[in-house]
C-alpha atoms as a PDB file:
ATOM      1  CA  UNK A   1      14.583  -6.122  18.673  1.00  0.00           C
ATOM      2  CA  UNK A   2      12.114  -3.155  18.062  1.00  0.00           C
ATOM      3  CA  UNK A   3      11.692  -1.909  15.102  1.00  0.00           C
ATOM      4  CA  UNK A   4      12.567   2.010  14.923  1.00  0.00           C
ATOM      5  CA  UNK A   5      10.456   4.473  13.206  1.00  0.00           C
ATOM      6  CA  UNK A   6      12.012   6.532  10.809  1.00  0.00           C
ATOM      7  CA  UNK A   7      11.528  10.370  10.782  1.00  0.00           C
ATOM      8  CA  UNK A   8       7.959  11.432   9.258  1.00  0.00           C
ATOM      9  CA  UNK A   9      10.195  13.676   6.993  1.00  0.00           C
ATOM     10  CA  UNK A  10      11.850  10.303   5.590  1.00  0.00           C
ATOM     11  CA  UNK A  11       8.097   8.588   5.219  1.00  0.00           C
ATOM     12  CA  UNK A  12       7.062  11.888   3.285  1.00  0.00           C
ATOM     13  CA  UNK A  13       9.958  11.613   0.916  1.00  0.00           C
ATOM     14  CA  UNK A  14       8.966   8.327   0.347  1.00  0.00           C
ATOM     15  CA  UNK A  15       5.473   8.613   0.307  1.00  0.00           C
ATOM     16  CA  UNK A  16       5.913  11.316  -2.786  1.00  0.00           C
ATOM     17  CA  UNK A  17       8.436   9.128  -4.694  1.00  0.00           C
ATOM     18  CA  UNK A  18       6.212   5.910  -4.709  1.00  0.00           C
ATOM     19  CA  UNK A  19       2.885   8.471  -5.557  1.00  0.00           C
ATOM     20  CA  UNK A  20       4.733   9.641  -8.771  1.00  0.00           C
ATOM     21  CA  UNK A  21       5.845   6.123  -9.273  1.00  0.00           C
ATOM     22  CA  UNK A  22       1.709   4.931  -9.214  1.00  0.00           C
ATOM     23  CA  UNK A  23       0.588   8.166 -11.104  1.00  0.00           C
ATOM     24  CA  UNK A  24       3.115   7.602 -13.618  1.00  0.00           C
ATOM     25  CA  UNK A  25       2.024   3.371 -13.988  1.00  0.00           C
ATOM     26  CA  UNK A  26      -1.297   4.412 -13.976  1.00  0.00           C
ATOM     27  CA  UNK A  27      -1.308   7.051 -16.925  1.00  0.00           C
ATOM     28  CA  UNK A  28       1.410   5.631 -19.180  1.00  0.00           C
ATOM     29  CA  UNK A  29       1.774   1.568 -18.650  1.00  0.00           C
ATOM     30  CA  UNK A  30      -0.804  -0.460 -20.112  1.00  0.00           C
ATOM     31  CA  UNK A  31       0.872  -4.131 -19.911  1.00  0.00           C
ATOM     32  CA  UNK A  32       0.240  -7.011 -18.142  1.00  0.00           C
ATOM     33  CA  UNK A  33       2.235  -6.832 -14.877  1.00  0.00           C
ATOM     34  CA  UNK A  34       3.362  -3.347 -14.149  1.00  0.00           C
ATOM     35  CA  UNK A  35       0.524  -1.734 -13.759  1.00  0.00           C
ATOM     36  CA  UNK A  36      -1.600  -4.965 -11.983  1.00  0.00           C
ATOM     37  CA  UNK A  37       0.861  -6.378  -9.937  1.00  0.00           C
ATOM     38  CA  UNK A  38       3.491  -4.110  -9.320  1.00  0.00           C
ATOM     39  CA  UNK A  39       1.490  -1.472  -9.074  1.00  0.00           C
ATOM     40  CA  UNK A  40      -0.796  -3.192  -6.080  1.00  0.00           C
ATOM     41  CA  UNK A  41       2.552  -3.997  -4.951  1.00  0.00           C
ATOM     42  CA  UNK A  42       4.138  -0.728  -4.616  1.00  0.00           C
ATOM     43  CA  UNK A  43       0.555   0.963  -3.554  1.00  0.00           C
ATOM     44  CA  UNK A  44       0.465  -0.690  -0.175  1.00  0.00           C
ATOM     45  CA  UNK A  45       3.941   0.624   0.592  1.00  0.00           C
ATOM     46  CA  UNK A  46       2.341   4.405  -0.486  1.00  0.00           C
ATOM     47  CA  UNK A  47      -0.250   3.767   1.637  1.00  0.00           C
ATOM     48  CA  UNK A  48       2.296   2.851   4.527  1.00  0.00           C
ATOM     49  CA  UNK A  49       4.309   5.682   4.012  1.00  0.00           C
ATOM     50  CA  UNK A  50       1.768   7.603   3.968  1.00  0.00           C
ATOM     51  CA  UNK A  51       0.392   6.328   7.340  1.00  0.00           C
ATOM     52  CA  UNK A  52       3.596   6.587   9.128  1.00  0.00           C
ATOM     53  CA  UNK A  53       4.084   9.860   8.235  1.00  0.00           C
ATOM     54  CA  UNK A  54       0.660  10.746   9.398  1.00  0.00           C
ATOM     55  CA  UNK A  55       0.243   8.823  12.668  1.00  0.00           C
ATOM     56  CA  UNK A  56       2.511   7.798  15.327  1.00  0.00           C
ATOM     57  CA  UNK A  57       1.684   3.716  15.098  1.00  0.00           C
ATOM     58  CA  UNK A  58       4.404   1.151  15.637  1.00  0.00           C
ATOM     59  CA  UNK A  59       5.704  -0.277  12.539  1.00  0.00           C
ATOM     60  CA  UNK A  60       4.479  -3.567  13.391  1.00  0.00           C
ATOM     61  CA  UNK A  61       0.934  -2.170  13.817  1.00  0.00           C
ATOM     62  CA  UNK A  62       1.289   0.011  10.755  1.00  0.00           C
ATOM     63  CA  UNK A  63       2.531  -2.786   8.617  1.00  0.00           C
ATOM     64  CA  UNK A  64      -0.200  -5.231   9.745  1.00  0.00           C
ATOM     65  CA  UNK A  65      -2.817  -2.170   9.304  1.00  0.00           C
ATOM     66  CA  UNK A  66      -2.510  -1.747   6.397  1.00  0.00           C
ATOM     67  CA  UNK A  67      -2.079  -5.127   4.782  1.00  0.00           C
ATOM     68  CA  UNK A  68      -5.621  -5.572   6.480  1.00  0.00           C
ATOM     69  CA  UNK A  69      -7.203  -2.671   4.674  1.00  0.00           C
ATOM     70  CA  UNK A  70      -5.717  -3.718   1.279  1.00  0.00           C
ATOM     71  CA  UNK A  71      -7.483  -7.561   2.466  1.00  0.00           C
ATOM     72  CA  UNK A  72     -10.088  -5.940   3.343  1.00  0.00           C
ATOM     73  CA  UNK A  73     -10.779  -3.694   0.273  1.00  0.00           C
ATOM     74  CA  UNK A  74     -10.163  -6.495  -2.273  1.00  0.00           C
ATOM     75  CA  UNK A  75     -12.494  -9.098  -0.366  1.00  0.00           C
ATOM     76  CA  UNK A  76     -15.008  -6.097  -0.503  1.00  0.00           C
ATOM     77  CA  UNK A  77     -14.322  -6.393  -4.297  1.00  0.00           C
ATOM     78  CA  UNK A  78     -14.734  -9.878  -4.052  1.00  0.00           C
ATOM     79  CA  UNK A  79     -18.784  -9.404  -2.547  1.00  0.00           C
ATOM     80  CA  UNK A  80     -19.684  -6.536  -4.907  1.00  0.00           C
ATOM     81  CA  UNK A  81     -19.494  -4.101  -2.302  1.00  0.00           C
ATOM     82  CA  UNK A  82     -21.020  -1.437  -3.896  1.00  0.00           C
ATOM     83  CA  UNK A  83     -24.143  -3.645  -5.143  1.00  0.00           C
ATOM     84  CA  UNK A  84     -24.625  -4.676  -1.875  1.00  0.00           C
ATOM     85  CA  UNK A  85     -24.755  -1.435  -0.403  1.00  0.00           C
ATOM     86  CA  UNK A  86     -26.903   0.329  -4.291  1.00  0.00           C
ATOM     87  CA  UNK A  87     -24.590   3.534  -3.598  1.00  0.00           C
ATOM     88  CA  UNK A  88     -22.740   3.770  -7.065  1.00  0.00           C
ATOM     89  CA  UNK A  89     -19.885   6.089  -5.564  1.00  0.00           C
ATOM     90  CA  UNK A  90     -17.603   8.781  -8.109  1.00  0.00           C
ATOM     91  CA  UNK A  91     -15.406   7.424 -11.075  1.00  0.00           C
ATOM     92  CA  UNK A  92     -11.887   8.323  -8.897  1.00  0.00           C
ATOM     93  CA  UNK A  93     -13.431   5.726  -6.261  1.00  0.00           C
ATOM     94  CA  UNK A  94     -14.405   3.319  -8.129  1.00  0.00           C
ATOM     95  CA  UNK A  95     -10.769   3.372  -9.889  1.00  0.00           C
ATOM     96  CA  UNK A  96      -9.241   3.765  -6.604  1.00  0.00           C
ATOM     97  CA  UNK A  97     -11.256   0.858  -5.294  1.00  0.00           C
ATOM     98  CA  UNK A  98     -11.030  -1.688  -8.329  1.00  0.00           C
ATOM     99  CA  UNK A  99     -13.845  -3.555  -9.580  1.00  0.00           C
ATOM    100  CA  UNK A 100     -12.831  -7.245  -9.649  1.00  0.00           C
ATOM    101  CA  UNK A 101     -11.231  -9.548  -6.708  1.00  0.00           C
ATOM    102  CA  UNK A 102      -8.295 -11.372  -7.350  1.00  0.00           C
ATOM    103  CA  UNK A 103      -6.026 -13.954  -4.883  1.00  0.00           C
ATOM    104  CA  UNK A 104      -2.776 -12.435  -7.250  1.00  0.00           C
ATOM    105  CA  UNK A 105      -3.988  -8.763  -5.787  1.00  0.00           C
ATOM    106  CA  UNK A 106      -3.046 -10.090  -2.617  1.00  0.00           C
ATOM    107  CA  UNK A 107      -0.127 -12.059  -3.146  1.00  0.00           C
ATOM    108  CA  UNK A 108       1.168  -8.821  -4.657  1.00  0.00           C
ATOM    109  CA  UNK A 109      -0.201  -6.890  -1.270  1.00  0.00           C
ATOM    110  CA  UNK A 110       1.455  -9.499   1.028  1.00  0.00           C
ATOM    111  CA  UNK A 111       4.678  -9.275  -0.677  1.00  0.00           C
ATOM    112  CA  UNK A 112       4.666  -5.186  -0.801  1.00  0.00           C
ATOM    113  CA  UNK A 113       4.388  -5.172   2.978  1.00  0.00           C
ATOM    114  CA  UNK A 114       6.656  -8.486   3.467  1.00  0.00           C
ATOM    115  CA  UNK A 115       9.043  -6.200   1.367  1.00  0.00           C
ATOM    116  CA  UNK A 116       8.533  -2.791   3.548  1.00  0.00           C
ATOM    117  CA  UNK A 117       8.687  -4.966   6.724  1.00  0.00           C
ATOM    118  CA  UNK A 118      11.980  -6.861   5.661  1.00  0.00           C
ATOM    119  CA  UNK A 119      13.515  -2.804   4.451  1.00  0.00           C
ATOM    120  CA  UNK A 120      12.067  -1.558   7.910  1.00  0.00           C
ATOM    121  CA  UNK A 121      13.967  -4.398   9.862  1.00  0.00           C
ATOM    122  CA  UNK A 122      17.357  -4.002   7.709  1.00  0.00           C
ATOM    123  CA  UNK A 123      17.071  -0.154   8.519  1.00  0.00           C
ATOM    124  CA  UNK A 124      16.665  -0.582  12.216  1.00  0.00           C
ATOM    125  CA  UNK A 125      19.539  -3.433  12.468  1.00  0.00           C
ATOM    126  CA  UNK A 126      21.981  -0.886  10.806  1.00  0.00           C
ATOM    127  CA  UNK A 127      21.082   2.000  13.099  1.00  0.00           C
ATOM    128  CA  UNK A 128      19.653   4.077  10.242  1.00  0.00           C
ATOM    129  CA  UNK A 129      16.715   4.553  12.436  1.00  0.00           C
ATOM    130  CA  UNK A 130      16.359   8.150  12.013  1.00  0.00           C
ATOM    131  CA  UNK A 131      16.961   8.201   8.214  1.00  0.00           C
END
């Protein structure tokens, strides 16, 4: 069974709630899991939102695009990207980016789009493909 897109008006709706949702853990939580791990886990369902509402990609290839760029950016992490390449980019980047690699980052990615996949599949099975 295919997995229906929704509308890009529904991934824009959702794209906005979750980006409140990460500005808000990111200026006024200061724990120990919120802002680490559910924040890395909600961020890679902004970041799908945001590319379904941008592209036209399958959902498959969206989900599996983007938990390869979160892989991707934390393994970068990981060899000290930004030594390797001596370009010391702008604060917002940098905070954007992270500075330290860690296998819980990706557990917490994994799970984010294991989560979005799972809603994704549970939409299309109840015909709420055009929500």
């Amino acid at each position: 069974m295919p997995l229906n897109r929704k509308s890009k008006k529904t991934y824009f709706a959702a794209c906005m709630v979750l980006l409140i949702i990460e500005i808000f853990i990111a200026v006024w939580v200061r724990d120990k899991f919120v802002r680490p791990y559910l924040g890395d886990f909600l961020v890679v369902i902004l970041i799908y939102t945001f590319l379904m509402m941008i592209s036209r990609i399958s959902v498959v290839k969206g989900l599996f695009a983007v938990l390869l760029f979160s892989f991707a950016v934390e393994f970068f992490q990981l060899i000290n990207i930004v030594k390797v390449l001596q370009y010391q980019p702008p604060k917002i980047v940098m905070i954007i980016l992270g500075s330290s690699f860690s296998a819980w980052d990706l557990l917490a990615y994994f799970l984010g789009i294991a989560f979005t996949g799972l809603l994704e599949l549970l939409f299309s099975r109840n015909g709420f493909g055009r929500i």
